[in-house]
PDB file of N, CA and C in Angstrom:
ATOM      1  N   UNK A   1     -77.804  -1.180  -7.130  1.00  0.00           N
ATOM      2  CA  UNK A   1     -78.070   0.239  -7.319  1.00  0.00           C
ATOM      3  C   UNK A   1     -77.308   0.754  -8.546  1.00  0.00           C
ATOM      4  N   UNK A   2     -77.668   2.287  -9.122  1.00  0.00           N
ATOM      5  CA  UNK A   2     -77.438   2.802 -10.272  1.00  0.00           C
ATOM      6  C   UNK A   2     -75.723   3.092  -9.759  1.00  0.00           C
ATOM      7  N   UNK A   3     -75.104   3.118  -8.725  1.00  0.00           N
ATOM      8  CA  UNK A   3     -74.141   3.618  -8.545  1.00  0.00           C
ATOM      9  C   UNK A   3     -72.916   2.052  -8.406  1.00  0.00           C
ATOM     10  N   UNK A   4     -73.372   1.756  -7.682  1.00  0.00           N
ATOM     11  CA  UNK A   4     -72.774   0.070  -8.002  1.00  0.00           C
ATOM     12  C   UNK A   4     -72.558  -0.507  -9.564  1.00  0.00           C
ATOM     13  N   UNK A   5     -73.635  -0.416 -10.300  1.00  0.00           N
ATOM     14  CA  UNK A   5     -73.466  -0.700 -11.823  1.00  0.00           C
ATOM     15  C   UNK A   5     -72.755   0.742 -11.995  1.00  0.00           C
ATOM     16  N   UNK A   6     -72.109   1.373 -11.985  1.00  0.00           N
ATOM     17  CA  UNK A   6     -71.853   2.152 -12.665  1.00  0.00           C
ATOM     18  C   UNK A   6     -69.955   1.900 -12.363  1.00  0.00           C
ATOM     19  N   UNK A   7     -69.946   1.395 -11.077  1.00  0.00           N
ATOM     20  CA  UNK A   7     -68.644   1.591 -10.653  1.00  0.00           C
ATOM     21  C   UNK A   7     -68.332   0.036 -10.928  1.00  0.00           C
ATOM     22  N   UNK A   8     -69.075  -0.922 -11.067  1.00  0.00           N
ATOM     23  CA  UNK A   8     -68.766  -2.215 -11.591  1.00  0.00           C
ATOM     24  C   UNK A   8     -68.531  -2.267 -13.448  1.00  0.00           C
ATOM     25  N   UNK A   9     -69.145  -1.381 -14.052  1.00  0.00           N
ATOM     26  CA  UNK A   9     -68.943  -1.151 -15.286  1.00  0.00           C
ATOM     27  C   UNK A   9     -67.000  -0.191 -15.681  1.00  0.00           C
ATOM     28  N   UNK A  10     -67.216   0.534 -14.643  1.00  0.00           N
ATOM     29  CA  UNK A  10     -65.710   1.516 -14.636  1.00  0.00           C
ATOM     30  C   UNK A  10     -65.102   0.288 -14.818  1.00  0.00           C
ATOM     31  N   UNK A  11     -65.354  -0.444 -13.409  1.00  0.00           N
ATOM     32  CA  UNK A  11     -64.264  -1.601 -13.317  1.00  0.00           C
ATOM     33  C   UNK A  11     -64.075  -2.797 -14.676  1.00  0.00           C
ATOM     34  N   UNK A  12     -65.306  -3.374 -15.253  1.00  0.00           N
ATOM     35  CA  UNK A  12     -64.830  -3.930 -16.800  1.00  0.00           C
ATOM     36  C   UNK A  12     -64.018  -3.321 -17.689  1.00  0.00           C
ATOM     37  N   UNK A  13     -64.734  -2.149 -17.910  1.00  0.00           N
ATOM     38  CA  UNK A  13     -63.896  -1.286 -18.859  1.00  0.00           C
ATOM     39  C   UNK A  13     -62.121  -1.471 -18.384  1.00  0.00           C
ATOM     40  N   UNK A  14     -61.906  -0.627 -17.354  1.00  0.00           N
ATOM     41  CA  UNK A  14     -60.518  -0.866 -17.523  1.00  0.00           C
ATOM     42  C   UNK A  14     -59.994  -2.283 -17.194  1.00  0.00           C
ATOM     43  N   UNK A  15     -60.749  -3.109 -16.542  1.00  0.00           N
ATOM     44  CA  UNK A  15     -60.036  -4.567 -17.109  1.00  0.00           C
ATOM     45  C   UNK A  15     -59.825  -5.228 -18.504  1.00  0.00           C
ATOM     46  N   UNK A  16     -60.938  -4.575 -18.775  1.00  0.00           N
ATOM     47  CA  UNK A  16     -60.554  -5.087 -20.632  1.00  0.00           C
ATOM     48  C   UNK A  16     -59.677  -4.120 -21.318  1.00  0.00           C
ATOM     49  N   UNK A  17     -59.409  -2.847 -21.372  1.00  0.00           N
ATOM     50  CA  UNK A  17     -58.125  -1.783 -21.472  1.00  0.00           C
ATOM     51  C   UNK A  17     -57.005  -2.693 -21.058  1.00  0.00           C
ATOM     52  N   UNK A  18     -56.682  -3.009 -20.170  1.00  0.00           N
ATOM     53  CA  UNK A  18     -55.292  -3.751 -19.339  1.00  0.00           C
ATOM     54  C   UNK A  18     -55.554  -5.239 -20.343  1.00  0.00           C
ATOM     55  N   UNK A  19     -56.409  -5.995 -20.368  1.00  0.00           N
ATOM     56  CA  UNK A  19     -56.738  -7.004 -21.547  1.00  0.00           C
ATOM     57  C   UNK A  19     -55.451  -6.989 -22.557  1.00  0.00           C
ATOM     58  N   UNK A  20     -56.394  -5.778 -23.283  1.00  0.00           N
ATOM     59  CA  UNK A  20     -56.192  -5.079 -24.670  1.00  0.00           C
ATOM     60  C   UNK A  20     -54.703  -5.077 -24.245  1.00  0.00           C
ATOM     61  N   UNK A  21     -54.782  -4.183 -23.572  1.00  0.00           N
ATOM     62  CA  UNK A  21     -52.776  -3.812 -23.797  1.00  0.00           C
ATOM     63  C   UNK A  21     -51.633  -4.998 -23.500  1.00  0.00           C
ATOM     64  N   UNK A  22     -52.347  -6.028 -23.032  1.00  0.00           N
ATOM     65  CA  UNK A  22     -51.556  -7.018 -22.076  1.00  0.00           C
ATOM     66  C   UNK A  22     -51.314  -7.940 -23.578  1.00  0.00           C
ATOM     67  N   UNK A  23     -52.479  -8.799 -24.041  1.00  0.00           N
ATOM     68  CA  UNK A  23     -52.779  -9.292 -25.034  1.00  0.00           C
ATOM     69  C   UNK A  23     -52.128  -9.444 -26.590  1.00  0.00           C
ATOM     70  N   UNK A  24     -52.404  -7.055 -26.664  1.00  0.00           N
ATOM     71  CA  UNK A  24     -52.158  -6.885 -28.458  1.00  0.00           C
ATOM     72  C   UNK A  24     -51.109  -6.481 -28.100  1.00  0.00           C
ATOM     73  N   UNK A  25     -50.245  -6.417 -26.954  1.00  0.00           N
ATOM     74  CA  UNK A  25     -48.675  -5.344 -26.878  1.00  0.00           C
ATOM     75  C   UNK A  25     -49.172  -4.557 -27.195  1.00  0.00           C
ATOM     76  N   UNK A  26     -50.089  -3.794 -26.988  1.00  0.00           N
ATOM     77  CA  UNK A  26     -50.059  -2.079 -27.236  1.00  0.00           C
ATOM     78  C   UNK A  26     -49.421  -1.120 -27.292  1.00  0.00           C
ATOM     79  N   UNK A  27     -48.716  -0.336 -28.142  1.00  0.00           N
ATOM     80  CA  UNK A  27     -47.685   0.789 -27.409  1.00  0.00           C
ATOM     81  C   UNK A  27     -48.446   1.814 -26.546  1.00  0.00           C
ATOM     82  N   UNK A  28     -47.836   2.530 -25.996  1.00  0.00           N
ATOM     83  CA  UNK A  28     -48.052   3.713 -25.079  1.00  0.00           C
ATOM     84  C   UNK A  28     -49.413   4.395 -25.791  1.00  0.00           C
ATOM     85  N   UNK A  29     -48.844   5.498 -26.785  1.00  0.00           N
ATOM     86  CA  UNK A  29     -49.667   5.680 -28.095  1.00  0.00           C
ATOM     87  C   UNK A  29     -51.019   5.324 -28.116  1.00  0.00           C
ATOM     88  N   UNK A  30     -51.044   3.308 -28.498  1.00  0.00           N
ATOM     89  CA  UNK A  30     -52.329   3.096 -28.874  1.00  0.00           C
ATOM     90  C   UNK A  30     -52.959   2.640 -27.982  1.00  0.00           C
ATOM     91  N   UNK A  31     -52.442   2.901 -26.686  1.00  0.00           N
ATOM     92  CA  UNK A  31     -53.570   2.704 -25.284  1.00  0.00           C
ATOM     93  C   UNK A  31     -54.242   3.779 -25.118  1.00  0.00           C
ATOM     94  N   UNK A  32     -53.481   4.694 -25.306  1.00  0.00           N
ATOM     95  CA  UNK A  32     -54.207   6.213 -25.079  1.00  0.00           C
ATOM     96  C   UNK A  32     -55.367   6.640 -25.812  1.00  0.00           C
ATOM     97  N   UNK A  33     -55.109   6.428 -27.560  1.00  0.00           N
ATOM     98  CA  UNK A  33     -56.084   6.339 -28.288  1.00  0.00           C
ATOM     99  C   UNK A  33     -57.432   5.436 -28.217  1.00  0.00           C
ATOM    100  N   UNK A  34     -56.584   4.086 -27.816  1.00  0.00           N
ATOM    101  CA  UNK A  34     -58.052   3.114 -27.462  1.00  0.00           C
ATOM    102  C   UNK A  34     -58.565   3.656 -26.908  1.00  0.00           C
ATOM    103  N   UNK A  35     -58.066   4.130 -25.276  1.00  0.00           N
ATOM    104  CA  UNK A  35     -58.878   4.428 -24.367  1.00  0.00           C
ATOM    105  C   UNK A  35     -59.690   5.654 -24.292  1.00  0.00           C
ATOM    106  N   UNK A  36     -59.557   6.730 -25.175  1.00  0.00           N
ATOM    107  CA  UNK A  36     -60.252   7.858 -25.138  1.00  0.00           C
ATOM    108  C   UNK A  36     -61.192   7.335 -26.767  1.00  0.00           C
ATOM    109  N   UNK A  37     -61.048   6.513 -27.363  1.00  0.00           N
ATOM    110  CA  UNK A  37     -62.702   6.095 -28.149  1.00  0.00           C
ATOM    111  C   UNK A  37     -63.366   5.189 -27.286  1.00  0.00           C
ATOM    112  N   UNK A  38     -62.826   4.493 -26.283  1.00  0.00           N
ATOM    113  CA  UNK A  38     -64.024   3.580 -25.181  1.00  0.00           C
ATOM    114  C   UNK A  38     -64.443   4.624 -24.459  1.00  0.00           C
ATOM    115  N   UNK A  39     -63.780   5.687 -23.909  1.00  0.00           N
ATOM    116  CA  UNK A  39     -64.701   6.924 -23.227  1.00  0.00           C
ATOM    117  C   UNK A  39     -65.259   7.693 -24.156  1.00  0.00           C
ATOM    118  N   UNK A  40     -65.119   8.095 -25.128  1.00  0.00           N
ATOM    119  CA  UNK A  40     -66.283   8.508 -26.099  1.00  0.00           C
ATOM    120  C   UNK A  40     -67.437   7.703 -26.321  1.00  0.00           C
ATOM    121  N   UNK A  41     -67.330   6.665 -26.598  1.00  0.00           N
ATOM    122  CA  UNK A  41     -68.268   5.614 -27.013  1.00  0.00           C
ATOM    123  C   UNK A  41     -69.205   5.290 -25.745  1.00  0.00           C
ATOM    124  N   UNK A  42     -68.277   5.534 -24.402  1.00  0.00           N
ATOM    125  CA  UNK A  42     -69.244   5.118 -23.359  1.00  0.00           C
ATOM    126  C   UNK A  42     -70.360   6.457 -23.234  1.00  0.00           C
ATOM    127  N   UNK A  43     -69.391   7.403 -23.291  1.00  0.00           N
ATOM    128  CA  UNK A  43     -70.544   8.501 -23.516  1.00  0.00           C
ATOM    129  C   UNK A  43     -71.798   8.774 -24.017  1.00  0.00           C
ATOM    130  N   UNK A  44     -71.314   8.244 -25.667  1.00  0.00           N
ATOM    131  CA  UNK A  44     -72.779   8.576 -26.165  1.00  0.00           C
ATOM    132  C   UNK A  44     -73.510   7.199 -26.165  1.00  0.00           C
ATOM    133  N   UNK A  45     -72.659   6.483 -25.768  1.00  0.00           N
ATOM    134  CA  UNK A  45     -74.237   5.061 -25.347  1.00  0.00           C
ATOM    135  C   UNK A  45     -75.194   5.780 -24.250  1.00  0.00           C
ATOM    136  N   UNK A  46     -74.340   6.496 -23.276  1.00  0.00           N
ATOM    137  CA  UNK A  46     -74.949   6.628 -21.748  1.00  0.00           C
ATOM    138  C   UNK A  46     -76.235   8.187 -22.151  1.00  0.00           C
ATOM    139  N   UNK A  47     -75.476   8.651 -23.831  1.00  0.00           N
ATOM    140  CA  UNK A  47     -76.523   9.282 -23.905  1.00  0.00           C
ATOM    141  C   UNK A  47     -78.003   8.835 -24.277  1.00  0.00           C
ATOM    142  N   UNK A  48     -77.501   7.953 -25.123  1.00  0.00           N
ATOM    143  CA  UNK A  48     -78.427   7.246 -26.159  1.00  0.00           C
ATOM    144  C   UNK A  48     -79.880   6.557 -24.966  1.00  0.00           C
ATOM    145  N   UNK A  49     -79.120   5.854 -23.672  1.00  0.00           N
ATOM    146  CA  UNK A  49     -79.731   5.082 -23.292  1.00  0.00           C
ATOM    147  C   UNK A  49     -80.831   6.296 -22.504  1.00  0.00           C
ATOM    148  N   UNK A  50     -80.271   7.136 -22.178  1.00  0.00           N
ATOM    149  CA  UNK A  50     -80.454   7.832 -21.523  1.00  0.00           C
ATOM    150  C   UNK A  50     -81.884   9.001 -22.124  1.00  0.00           C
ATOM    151  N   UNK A  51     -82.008   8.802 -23.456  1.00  0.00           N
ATOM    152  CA  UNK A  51     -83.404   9.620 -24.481  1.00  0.00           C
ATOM    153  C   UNK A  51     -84.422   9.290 -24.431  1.00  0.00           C
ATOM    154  N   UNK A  52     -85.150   9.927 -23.477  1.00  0.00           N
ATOM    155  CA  UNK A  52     -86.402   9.259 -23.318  1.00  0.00           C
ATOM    156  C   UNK A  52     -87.331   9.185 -24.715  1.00  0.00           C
ATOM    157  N   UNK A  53     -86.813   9.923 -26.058  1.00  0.00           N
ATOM    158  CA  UNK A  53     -87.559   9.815 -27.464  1.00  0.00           C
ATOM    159  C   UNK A  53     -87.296   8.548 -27.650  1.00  0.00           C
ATOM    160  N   UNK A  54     -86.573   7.794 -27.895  1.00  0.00           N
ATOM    161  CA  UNK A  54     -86.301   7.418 -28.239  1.00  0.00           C
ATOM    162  C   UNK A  54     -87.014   5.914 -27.632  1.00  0.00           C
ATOM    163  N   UNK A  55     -87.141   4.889 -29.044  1.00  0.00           N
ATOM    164  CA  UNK A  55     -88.135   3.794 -28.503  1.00  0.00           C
ATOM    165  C   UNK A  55     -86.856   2.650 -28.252  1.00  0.00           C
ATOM    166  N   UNK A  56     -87.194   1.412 -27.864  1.00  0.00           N
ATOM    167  CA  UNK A  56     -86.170   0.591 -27.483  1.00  0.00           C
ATOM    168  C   UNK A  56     -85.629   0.068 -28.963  1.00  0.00           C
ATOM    169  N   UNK A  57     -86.078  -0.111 -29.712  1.00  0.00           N
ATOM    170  CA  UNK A  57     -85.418  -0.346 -31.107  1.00  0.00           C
ATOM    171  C   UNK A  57     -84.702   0.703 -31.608  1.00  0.00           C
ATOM    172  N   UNK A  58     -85.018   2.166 -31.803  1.00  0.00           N
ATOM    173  CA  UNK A  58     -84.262   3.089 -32.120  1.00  0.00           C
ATOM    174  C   UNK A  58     -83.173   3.098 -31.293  1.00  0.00           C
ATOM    175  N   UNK A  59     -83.101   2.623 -30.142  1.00  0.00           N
ATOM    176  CA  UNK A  59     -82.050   2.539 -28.930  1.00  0.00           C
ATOM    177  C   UNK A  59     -81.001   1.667 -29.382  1.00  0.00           C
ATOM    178  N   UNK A  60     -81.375   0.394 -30.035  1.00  0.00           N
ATOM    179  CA  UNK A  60     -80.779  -0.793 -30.336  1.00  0.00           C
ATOM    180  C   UNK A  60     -80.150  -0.458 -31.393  1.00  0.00           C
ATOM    181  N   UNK A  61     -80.725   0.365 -32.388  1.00  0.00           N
ATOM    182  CA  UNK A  61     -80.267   0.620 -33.912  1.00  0.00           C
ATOM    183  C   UNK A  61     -78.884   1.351 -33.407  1.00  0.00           C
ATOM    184  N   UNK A  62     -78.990   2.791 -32.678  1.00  0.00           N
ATOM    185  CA  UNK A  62     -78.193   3.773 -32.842  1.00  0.00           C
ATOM    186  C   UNK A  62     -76.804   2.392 -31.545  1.00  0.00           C
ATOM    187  N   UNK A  63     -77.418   2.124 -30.774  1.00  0.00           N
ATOM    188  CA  UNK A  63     -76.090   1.679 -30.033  1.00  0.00           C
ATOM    189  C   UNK A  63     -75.454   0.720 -31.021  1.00  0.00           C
ATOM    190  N   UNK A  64     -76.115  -0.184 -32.065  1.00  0.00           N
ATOM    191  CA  UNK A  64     -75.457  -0.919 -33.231  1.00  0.00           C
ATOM    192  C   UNK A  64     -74.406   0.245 -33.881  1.00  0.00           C
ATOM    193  N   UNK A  65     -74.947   1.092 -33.978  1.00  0.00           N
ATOM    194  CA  UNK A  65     -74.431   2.197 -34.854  1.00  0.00           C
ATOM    195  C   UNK A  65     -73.138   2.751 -34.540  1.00  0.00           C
ATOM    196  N   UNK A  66     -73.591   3.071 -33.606  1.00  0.00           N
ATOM    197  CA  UNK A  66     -72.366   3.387 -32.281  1.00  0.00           C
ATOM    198  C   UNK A  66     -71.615   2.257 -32.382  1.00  0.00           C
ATOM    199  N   UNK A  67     -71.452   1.276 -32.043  1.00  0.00           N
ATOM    200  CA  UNK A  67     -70.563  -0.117 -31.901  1.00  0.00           C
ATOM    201  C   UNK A  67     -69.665  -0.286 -33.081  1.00  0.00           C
ATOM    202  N   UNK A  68     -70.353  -0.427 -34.029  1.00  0.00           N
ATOM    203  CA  UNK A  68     -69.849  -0.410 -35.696  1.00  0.00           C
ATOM    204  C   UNK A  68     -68.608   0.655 -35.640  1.00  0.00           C
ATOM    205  N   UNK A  69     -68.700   1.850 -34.871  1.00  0.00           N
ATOM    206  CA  UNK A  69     -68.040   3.066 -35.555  1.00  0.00           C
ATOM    207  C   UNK A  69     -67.218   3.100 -34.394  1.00  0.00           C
ATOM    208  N   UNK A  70     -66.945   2.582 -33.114  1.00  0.00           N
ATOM    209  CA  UNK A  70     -66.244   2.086 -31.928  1.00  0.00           C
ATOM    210  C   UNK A  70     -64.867   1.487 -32.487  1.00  0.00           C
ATOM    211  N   UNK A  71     -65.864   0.357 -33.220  1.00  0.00           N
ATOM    212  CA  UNK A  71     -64.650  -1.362 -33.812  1.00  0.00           C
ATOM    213  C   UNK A  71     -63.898  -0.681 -35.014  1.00  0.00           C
ATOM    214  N   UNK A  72     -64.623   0.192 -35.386  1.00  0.00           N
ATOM    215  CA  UNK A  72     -63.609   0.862 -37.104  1.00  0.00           C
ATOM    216  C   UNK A  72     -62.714   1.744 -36.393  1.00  0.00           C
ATOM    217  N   UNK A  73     -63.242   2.562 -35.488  1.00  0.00           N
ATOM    218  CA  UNK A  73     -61.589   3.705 -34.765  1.00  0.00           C
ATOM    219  C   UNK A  73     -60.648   2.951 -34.249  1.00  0.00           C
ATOM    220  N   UNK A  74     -61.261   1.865 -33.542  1.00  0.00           N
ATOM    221  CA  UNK A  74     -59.888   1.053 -32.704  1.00  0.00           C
ATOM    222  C   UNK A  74     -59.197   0.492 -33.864  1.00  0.00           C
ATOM    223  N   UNK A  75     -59.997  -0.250 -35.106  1.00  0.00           N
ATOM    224  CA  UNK A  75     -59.380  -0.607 -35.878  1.00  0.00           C
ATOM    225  C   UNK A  75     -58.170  -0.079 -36.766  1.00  0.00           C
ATOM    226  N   UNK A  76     -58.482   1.208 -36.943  1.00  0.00           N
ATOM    227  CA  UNK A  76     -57.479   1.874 -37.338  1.00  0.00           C
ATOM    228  C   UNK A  76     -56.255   2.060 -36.433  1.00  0.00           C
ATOM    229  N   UNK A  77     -56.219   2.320 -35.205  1.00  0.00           N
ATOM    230  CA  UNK A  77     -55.091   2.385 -34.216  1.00  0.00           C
ATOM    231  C   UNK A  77     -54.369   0.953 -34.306  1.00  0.00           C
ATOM    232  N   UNK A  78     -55.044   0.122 -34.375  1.00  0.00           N
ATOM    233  CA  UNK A  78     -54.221  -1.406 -34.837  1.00  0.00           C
ATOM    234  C   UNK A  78     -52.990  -2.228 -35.887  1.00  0.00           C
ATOM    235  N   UNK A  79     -52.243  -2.703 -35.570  1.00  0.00           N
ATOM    236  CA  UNK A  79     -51.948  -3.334 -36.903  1.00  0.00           C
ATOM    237  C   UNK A  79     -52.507  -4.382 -37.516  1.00  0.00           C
ATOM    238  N   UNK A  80     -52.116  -5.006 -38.664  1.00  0.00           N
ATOM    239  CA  UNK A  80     -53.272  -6.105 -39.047  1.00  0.00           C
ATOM    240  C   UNK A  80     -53.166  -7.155 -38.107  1.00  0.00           C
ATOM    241  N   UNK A  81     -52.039  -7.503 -37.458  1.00  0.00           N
ATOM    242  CA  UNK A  81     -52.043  -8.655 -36.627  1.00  0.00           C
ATOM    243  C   UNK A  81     -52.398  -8.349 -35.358  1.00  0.00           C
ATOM    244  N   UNK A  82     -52.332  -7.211 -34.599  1.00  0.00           N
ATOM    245  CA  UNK A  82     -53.439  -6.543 -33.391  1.00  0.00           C
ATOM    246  C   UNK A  82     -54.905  -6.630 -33.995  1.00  0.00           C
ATOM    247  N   UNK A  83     -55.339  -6.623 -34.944  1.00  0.00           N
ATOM    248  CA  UNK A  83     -56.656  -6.633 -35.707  1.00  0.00           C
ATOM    249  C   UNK A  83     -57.249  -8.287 -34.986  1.00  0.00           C
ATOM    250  N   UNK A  84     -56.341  -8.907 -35.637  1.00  0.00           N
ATOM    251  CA  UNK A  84     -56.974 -10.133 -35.882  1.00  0.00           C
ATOM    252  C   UNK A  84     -56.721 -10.926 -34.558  1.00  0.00           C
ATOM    253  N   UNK A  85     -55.841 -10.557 -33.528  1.00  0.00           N
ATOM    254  CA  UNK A  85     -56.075 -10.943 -32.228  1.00  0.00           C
ATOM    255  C   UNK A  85     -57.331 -10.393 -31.479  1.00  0.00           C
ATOM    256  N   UNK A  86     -57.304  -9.096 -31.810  1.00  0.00           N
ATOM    257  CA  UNK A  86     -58.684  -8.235 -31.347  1.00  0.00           C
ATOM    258  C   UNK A  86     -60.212  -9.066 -31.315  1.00  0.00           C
ATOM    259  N   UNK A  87     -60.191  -9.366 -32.417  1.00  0.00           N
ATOM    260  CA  UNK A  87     -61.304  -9.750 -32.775  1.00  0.00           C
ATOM    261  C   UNK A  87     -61.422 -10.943 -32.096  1.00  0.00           C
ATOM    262  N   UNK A  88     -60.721 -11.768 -31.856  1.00  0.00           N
ATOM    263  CA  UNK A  88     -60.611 -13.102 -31.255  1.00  0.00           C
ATOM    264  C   UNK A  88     -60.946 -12.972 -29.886  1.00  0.00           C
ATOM    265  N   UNK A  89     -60.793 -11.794 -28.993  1.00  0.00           N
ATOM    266  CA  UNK A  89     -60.722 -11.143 -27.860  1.00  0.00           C
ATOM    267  C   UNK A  89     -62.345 -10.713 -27.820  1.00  0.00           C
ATOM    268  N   UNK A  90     -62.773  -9.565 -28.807  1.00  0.00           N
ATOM    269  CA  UNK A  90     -63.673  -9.714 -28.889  1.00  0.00           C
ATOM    270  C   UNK A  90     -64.855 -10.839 -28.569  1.00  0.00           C
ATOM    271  N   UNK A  91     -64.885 -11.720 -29.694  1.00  0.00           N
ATOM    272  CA  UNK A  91     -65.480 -12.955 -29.591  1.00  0.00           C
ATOM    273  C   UNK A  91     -65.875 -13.278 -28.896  1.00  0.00           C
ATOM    274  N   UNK A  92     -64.356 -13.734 -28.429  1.00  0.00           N
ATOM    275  CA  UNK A  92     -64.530 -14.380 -26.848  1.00  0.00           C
ATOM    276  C   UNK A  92     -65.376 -13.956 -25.448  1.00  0.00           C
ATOM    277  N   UNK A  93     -65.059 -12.843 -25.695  1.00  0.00           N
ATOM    278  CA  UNK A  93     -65.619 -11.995 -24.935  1.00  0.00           C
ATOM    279  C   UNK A  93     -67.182 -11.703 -24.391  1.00  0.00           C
ATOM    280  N   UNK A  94     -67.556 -11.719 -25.874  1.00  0.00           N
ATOM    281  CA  UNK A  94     -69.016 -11.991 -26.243  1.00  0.00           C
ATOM    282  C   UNK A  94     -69.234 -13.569 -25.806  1.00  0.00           C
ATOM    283  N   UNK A  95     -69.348 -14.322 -26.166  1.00  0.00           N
ATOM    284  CA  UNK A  95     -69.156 -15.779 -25.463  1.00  0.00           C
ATOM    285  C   UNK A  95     -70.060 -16.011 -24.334  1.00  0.00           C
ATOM    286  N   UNK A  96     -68.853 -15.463 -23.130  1.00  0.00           N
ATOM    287  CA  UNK A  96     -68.386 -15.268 -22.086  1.00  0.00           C
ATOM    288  C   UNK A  96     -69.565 -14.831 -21.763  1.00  0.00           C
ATOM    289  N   UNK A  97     -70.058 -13.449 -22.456  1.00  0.00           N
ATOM    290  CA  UNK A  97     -71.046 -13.078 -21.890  1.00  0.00           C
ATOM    291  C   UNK A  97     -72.770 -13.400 -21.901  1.00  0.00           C
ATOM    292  N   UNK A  98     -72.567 -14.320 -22.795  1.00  0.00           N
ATOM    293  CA  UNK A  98     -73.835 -15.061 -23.407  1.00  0.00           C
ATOM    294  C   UNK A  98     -74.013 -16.390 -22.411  1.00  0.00           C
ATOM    295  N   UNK A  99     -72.493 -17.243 -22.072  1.00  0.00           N
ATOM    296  CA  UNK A  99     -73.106 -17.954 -21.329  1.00  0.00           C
ATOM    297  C   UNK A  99     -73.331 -17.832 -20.109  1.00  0.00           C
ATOM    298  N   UNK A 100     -74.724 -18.403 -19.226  1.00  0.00           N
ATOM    299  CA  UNK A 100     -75.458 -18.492 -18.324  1.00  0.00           C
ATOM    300  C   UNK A 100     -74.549 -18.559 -16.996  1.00  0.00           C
ATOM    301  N   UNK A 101     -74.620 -17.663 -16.027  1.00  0.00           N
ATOM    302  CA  UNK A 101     -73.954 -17.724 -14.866  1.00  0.00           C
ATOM    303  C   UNK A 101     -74.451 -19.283 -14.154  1.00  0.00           C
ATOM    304  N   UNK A 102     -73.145 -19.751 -13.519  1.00  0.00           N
ATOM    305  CA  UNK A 102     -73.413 -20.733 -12.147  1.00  0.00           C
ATOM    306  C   UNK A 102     -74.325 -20.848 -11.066  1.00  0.00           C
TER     307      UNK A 102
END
């Protein structure tokens, strides 16, 4: 159900937040900041997905769009060596999610 995905999604999100902070040493500071551009960002995906104008490619474009401008805010809250663990995290992440469940 729409409410199950929704509360299984809460639940990624802040496992990958706790990730993030566990991972890059985050200070106080740049948890706070991460975490209020992943709730922005979740926002306007949930708007995006949510437009019925909108065709499934225009959907794909703007959430690219969105994503791009996600990875550049966090990026800035980072140092270069939180950067380049990030991304590795990232990656991985993606991976993970590409390969085929058991």
């Amino acid at each position: 159900t729409q409410v199950d995905q929704k509360s299984y999604q809460a639940k990624q999100a802040h496992d990958w937040e706790n990730l993030l902070k566990t991972e890059l040493k985050l200070t106080d500071e740049q948890s706070v900041k991460i975490a209020a551009i992943n709730k922005d960002f979740s926002e306007k995906k949930e708007t995006i997905l949510k437009d019925a104008s909108l065709s499934n490619d225009a959907k794909k474009e703007k959430k690219e769009a969105l994503k791009k401008d996600k990875e550049a805010k966090i990026a800035e809250v980072l140092t270069p060596e939180q950067q380049t663990k990030y991304k590795q995290l990232v990656e991985a992440k993606m991976k993970q999610m590409q390969t085929p469940k058991q």
